[in-house]
PDB file of N, CA and C in Angstrom:
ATOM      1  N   UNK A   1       0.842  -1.185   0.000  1.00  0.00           N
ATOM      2  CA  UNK A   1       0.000   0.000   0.000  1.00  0.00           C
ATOM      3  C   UNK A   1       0.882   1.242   0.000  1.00  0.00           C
ATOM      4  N   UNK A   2       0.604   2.198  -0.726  1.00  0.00           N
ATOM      5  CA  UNK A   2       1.407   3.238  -0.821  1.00  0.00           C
ATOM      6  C   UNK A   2       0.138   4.370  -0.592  1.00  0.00           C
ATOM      7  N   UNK A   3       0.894   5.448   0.727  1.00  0.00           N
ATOM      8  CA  UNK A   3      -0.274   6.701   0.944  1.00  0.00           C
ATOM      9  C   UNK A   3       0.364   7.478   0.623  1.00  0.00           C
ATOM     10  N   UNK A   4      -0.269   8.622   0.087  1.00  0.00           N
ATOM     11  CA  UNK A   4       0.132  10.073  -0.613  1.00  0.00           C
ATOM     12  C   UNK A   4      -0.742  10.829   0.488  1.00  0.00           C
ATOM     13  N   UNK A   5      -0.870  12.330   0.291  1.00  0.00           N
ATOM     14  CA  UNK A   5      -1.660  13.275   0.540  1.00  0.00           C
ATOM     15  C   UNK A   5      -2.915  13.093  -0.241  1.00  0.00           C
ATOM     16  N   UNK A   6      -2.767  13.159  -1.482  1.00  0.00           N
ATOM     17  CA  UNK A   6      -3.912  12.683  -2.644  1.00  0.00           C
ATOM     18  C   UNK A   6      -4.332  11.316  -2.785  1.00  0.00           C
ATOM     19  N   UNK A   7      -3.742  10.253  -2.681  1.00  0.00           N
ATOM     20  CA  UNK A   7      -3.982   9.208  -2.917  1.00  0.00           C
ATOM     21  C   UNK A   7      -3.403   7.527  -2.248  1.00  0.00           C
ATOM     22  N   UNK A   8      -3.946   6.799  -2.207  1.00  0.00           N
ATOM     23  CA  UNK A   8      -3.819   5.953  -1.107  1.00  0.00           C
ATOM     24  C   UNK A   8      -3.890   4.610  -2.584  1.00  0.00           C
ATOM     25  N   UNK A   9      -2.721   4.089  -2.868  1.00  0.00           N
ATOM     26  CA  UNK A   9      -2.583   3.044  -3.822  1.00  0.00           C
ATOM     27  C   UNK A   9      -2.807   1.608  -3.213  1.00  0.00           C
ATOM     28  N   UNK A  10      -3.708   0.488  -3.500  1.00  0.00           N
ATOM     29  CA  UNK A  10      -3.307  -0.504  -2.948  1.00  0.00           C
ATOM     30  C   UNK A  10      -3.602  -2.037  -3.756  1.00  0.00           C
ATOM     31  N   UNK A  11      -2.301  -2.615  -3.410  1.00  0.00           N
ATOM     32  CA  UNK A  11      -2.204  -3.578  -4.595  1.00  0.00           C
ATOM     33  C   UNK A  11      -2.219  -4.981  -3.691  1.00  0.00           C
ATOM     34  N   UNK A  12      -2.794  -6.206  -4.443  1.00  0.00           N
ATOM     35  CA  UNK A  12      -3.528  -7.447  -3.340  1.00  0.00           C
ATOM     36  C   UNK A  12      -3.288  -8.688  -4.242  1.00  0.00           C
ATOM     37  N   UNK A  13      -2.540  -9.664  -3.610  1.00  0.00           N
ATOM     38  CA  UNK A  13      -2.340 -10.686  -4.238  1.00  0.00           C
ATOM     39  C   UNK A  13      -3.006 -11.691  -3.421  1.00  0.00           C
ATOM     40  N   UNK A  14      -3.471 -13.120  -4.042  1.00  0.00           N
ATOM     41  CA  UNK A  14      -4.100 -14.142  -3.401  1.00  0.00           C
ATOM     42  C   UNK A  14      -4.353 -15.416  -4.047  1.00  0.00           C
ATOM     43  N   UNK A  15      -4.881 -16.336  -2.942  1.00  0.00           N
ATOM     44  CA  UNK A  15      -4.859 -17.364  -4.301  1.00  0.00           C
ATOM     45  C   UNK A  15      -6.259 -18.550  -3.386  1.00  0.00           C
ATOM     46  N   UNK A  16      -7.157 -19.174  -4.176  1.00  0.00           N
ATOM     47  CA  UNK A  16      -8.206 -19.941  -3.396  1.00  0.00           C
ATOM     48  C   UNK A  16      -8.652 -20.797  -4.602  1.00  0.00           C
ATOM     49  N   UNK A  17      -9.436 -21.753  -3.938  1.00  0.00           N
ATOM     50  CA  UNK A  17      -9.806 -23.195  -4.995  1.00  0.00           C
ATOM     51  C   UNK A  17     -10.092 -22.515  -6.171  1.00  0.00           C
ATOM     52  N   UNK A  18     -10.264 -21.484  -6.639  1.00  0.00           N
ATOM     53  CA  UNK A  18     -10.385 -21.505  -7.535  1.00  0.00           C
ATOM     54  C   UNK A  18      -9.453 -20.766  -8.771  1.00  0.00           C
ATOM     55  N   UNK A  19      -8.515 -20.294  -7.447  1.00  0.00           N
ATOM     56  CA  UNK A  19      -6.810 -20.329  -8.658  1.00  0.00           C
ATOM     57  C   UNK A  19      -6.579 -18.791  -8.118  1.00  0.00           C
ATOM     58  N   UNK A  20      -5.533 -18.533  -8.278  1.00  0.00           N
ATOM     59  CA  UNK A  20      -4.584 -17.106  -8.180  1.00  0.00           C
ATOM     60  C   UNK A  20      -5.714 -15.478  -8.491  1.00  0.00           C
ATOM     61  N   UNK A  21      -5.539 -14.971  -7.784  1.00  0.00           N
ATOM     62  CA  UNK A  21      -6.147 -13.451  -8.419  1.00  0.00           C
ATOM     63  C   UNK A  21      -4.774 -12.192  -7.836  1.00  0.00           C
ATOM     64  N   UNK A  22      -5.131 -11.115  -8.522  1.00  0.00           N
ATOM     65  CA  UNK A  22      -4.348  -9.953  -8.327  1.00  0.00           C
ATOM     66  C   UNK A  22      -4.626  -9.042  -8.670  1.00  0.00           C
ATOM     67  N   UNK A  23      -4.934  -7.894  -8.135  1.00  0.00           N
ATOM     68  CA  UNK A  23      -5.229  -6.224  -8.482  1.00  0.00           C
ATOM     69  C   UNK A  23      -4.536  -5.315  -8.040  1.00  0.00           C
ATOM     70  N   UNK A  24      -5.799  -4.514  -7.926  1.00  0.00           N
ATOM     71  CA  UNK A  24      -4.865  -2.961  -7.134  1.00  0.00           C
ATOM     72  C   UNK A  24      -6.253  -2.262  -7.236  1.00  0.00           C
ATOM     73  N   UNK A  25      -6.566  -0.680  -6.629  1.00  0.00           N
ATOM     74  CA  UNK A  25      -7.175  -0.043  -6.678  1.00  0.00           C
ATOM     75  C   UNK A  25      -6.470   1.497  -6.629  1.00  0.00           C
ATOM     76  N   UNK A  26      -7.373   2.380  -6.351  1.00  0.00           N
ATOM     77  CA  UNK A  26      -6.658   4.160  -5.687  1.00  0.00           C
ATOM     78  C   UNK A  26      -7.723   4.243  -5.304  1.00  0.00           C
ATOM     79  N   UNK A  27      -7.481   4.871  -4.085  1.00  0.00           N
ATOM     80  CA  UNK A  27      -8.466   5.977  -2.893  1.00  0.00           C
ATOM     81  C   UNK A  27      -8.032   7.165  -3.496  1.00  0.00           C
ATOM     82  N   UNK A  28      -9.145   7.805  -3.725  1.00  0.00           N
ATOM     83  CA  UNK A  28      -8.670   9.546  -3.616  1.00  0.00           C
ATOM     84  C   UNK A  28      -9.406  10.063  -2.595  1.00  0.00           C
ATOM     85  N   UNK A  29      -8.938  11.450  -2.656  1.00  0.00           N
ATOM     86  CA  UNK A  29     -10.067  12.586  -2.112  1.00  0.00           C
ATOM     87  C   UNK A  29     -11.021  13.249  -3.321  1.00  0.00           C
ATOM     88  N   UNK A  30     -10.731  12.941  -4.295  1.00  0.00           N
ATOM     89  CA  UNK A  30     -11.633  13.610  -5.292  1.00  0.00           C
ATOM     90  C   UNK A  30     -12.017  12.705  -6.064  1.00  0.00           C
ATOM     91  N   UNK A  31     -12.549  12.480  -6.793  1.00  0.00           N
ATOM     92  CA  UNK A  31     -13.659  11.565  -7.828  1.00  0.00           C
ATOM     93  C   UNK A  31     -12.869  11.984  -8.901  1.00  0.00           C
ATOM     94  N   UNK A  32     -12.208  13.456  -9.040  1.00  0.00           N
ATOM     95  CA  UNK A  32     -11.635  13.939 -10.066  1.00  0.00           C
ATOM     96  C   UNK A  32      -9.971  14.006 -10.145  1.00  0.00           C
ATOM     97  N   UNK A  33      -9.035  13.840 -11.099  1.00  0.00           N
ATOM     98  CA  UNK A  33      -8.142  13.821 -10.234  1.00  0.00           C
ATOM     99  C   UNK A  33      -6.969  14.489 -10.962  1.00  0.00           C
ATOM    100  N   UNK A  34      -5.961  15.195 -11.143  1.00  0.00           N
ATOM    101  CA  UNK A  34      -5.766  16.070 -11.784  1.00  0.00           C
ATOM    102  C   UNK A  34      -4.115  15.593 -12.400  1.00  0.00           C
ATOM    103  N   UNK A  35      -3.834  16.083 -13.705  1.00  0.00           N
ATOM    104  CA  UNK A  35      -2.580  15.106 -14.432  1.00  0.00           C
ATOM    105  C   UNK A  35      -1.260  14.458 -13.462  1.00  0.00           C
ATOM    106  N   UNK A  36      -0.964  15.630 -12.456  1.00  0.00           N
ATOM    107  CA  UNK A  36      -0.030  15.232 -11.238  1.00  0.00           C
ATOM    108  C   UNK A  36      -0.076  14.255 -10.720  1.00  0.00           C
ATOM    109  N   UNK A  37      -1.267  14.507  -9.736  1.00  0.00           N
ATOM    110  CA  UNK A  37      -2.127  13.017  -9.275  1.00  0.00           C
ATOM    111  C   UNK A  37      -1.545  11.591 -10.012  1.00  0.00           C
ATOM    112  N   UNK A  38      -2.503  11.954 -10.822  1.00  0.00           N
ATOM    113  CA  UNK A  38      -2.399  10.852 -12.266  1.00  0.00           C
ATOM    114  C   UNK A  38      -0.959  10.078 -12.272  1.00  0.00           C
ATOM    115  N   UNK A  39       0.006  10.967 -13.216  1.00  0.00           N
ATOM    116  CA  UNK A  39       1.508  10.462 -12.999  1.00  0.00           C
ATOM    117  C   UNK A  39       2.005  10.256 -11.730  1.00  0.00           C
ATOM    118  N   UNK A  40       2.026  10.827 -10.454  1.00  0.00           N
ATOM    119  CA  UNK A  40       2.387   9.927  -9.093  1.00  0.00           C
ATOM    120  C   UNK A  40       1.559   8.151  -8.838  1.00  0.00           C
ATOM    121  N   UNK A  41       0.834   8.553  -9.047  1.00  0.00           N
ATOM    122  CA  UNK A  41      -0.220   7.138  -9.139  1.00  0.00           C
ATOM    123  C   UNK A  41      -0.078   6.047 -10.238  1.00  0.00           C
ATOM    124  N   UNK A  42       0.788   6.791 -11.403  1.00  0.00           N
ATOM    125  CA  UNK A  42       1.328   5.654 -12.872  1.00  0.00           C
ATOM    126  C   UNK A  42       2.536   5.173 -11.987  1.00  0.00           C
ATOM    127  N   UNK A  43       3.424   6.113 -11.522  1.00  0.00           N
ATOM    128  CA  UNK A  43       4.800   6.026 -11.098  1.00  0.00           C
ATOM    129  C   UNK A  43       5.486   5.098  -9.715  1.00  0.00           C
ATOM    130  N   UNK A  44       3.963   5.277  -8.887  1.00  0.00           N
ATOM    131  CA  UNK A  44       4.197   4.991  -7.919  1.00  0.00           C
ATOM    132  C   UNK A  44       3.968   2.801  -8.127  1.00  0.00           C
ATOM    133  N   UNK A  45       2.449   2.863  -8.643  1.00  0.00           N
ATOM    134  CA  UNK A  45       2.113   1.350  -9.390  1.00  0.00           C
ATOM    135  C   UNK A  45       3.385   1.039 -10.137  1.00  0.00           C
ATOM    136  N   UNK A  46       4.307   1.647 -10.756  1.00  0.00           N
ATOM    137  CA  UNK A  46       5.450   1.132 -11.402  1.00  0.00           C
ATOM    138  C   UNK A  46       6.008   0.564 -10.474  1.00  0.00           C
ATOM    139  N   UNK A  47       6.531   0.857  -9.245  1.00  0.00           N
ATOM    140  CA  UNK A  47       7.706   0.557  -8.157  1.00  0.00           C
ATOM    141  C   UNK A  47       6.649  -0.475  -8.295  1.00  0.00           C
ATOM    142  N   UNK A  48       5.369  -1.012  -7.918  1.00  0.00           N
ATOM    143  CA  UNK A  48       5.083  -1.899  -7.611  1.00  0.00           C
ATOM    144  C   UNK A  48       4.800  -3.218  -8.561  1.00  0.00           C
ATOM    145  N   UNK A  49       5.753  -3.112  -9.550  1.00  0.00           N
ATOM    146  CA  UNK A  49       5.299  -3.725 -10.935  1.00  0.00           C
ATOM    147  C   UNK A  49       3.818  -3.665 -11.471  1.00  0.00           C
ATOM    148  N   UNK A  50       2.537  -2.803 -11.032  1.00  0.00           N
ATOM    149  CA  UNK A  50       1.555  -2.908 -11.706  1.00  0.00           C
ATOM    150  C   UNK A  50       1.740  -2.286 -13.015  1.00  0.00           C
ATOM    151  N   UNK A  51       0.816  -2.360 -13.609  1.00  0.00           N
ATOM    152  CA  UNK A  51       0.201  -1.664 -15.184  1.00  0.00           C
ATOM    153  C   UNK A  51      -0.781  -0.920 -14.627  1.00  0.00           C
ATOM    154  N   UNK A  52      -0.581   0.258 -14.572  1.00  0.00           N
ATOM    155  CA  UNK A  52      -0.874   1.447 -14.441  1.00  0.00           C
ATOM    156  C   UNK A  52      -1.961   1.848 -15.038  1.00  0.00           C
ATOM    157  N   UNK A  53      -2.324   1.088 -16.870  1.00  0.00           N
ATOM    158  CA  UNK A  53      -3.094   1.159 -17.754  1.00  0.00           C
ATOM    159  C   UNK A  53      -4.434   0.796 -17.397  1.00  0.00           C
ATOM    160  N   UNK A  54      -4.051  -0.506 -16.503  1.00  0.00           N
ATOM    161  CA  UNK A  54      -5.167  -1.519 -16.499  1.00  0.00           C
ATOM    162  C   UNK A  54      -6.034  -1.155 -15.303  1.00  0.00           C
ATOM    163  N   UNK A  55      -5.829   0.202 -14.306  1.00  0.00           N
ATOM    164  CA  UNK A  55      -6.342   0.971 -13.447  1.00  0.00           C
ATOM    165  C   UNK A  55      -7.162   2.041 -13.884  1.00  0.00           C
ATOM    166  N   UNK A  56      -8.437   1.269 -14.034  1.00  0.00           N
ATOM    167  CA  UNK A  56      -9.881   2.319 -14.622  1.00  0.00           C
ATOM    168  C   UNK A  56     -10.763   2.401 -13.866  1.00  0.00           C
ATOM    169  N   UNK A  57     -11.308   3.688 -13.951  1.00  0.00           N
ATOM    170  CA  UNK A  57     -12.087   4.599 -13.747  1.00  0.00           C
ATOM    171  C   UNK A  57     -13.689   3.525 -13.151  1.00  0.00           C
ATOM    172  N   UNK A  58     -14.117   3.285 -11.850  1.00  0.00           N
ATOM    173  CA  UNK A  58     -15.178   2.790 -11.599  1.00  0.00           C
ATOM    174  C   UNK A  58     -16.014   3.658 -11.955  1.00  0.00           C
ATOM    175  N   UNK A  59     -17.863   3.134 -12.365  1.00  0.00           N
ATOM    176  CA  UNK A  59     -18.432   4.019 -12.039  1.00  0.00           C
ATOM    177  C   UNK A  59     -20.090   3.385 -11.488  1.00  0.00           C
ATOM    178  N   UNK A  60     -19.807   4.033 -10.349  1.00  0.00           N
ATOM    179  CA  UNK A  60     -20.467   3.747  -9.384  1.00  0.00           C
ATOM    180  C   UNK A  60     -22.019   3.774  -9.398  1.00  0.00           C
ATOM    181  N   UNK A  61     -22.506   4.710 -10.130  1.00  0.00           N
ATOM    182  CA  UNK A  61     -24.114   5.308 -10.502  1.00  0.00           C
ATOM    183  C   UNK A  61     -24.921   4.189 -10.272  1.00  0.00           C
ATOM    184  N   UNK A  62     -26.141   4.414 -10.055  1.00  0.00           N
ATOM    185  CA  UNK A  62     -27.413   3.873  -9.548  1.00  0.00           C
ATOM    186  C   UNK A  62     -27.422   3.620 -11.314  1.00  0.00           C
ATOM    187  N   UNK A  63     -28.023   2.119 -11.857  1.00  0.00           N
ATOM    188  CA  UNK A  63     -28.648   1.706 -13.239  1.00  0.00           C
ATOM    189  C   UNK A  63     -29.620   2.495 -13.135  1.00  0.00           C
ATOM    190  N   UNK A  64     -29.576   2.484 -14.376  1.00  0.00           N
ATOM    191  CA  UNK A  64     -31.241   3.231 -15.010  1.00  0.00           C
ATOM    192  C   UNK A  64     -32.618   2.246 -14.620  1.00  0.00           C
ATOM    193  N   UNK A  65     -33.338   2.833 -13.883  1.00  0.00           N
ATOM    194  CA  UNK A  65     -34.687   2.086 -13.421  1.00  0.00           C
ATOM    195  C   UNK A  65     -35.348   0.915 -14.179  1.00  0.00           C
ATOM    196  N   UNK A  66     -35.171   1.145 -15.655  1.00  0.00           N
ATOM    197  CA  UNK A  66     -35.733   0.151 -16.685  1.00  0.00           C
ATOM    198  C   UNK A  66     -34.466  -1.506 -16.940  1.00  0.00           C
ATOM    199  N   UNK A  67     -33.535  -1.401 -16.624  1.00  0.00           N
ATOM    200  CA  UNK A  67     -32.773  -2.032 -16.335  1.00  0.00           C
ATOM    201  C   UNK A  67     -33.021  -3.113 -16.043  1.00  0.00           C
ATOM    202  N   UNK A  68     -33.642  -2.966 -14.543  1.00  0.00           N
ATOM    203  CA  UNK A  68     -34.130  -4.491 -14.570  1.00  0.00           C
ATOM    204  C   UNK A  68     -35.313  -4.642 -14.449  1.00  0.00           C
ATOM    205  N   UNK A  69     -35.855  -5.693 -15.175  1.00  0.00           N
ATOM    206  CA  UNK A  69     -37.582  -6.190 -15.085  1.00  0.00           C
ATOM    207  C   UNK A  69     -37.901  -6.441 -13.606  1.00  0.00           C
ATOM    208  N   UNK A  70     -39.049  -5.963 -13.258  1.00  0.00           N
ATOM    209  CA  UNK A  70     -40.109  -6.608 -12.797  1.00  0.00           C
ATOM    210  C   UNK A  70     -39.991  -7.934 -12.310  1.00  0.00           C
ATOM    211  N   UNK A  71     -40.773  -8.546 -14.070  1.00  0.00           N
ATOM    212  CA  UNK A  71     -40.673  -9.916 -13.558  1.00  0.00           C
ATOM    213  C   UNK A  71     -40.493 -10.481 -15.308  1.00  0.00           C
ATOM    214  N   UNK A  72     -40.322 -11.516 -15.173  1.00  0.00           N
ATOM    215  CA  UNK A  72     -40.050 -12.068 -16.979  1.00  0.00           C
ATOM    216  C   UNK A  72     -41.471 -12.011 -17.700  1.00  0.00           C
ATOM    217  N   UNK A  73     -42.497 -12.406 -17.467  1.00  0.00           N
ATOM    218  CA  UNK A  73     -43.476 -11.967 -18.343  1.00  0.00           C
ATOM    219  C   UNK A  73     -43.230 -10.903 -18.669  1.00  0.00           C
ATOM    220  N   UNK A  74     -42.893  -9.380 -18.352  1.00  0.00           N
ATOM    221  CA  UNK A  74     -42.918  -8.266 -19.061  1.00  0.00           C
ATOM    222  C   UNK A  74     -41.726  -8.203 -20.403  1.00  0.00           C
ATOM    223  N   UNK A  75     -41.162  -9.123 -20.425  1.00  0.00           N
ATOM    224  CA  UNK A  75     -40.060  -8.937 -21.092  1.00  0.00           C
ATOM    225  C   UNK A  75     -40.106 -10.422 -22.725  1.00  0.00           C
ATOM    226  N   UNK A  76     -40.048  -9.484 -23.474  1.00  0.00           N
ATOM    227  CA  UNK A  76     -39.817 -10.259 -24.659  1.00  0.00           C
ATOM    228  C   UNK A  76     -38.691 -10.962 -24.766  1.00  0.00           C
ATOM    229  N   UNK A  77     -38.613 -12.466 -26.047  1.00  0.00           N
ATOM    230  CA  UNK A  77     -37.513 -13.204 -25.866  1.00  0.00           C
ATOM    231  C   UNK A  77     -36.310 -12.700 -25.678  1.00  0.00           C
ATOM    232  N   UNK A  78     -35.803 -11.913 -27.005  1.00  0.00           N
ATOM    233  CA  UNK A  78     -34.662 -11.177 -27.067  1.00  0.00           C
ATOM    234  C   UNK A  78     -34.191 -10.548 -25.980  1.00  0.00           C
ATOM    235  N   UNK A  79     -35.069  -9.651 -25.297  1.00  0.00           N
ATOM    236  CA  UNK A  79     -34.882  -8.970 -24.168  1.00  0.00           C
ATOM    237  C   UNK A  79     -34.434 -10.058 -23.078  1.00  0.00           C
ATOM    238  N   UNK A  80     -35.322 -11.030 -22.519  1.00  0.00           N
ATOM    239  CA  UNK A  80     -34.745 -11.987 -21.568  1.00  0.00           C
ATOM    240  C   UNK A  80     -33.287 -12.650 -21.973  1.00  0.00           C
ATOM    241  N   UNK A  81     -33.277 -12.828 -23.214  1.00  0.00           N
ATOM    242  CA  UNK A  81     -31.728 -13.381 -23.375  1.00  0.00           C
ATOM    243  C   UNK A  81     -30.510 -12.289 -23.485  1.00  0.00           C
ATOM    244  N   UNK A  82     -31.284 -11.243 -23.927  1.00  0.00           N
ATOM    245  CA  UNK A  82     -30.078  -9.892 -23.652  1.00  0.00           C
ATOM    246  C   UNK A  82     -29.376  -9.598 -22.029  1.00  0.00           C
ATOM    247  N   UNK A  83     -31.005  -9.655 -21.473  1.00  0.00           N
ATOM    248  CA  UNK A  83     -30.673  -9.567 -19.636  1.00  0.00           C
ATOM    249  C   UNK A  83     -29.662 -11.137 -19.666  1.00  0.00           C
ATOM    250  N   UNK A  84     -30.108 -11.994 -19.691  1.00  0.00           N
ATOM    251  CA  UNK A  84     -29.392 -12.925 -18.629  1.00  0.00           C
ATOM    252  C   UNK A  84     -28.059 -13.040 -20.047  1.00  0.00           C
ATOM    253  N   UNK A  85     -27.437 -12.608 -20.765  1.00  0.00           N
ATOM    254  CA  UNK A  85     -26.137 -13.103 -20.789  1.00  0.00           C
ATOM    255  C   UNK A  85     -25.680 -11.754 -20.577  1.00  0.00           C
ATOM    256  N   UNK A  86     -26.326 -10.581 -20.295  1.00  0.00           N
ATOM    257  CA  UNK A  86     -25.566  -9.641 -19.192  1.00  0.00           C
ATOM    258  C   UNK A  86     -25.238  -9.928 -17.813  1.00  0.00           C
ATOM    259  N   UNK A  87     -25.824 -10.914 -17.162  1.00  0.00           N
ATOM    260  CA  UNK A  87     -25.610 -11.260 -16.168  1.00  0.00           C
ATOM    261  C   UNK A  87     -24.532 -12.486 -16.062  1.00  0.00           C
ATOM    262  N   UNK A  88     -24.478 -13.281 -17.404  1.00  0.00           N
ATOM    263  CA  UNK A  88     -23.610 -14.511 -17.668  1.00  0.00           C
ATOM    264  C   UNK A  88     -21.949 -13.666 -17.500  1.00  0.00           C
ATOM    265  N   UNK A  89     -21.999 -12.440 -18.214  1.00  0.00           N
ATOM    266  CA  UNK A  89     -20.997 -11.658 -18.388  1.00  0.00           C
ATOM    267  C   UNK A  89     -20.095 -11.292 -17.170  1.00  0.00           C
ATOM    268  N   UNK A  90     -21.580 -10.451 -16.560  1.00  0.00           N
ATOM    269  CA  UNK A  90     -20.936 -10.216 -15.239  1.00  0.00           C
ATOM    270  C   UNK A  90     -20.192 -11.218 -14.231  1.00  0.00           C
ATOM    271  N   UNK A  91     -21.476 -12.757 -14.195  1.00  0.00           N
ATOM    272  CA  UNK A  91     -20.408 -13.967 -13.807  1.00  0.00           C
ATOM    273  C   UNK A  91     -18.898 -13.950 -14.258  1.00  0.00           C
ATOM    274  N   UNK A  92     -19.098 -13.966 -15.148  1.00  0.00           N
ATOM    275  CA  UNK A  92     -17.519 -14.203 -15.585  1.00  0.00           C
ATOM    276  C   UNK A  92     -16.390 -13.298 -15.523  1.00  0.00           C
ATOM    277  N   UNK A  93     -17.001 -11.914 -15.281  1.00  0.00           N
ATOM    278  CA  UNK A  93     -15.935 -10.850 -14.875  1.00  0.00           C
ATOM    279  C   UNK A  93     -15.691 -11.146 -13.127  1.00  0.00           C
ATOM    280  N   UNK A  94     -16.471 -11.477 -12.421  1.00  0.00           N
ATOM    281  CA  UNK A  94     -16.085 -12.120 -11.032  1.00  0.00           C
ATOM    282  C   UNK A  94     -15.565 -13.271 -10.539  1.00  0.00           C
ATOM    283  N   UNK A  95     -16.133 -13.864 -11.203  1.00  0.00           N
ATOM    284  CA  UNK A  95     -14.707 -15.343 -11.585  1.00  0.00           C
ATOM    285  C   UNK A  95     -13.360 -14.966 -12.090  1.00  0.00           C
ATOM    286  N   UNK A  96     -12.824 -14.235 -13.279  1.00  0.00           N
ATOM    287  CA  UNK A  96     -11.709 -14.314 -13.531  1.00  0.00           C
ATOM    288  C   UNK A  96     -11.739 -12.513 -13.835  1.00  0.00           C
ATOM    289  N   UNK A  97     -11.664 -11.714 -12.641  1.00  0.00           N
ATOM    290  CA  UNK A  97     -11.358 -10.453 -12.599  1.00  0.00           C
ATOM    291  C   UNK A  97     -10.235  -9.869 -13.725  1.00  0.00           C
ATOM    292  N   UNK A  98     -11.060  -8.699 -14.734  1.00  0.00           N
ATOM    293  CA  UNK A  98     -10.284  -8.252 -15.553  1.00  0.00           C
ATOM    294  C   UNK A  98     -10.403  -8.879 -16.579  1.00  0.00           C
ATOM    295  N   UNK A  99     -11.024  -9.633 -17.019  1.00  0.00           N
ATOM    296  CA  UNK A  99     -11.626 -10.500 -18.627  1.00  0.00           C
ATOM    297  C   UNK A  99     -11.924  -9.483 -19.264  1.00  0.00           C
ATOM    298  N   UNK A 100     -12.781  -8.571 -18.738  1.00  0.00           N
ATOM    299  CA  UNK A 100     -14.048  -8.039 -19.718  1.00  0.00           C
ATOM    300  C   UNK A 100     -13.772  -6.434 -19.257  1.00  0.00           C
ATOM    301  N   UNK A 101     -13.285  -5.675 -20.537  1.00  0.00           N
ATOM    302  CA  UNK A 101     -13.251  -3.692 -20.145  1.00  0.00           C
ATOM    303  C   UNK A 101     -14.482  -3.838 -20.799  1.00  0.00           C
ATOM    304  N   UNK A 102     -14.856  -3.188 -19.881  1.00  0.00           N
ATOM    305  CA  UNK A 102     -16.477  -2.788 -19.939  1.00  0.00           C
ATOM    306  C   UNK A 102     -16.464  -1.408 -19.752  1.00  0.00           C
ATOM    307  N   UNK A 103     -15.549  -0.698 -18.712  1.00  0.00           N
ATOM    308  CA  UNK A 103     -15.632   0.688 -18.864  1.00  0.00           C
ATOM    309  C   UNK A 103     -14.757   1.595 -19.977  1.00  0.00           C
TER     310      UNK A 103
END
């Protein structure tokens, strides 16, 4: 873990039945964060051998209300198979973290 004034870096290795994982995140104080920031936070993930690149932007927002059904009668075929292999997707981005840039 590396703390700044601006930013709080932290990188997590592990491993469980179902095989090895590894990340990282940043804490800020701002949501926004300004080019300085930025390059201390590329520079600093360097010392720590991360990819710097592969550190994107969450975004947190409430889905849009229509998002999810009700219940499946309201929803046509296409639509039910659109929802659930969005959800197949999401499985699989939590199983093997970092498959899928989605943002």
């Amino acid at each position: 873990t590396i703390n700044s004034e601006d930013f709080v870096l932290v990188q997590y290795k592990g491993h469980t039945m179902q095989g090895s994982y590894e990340g990282g995140f940043v804490y800020a104080r701002s949501p926004n964060l300004d080019q300085n920031t930025i390059n201390n936070i590329k520079l600093e993930a360097k010392k720590l051998n991360m990819d710097s690149d592969l550190l994107l932007p969450i975004d947190n927002s409430c889905p849009d209300s229509k998002v999810l059904p009700s219940s499946s009668e309201e929803m046509g075929f296409f639509e039910r198979v659109k929802y659930e292999a969005g959800f197949l997707i999401d499985l699989f981005e939590w199983v093997k973290p970092g498959s899928i840039n989605k943002y």
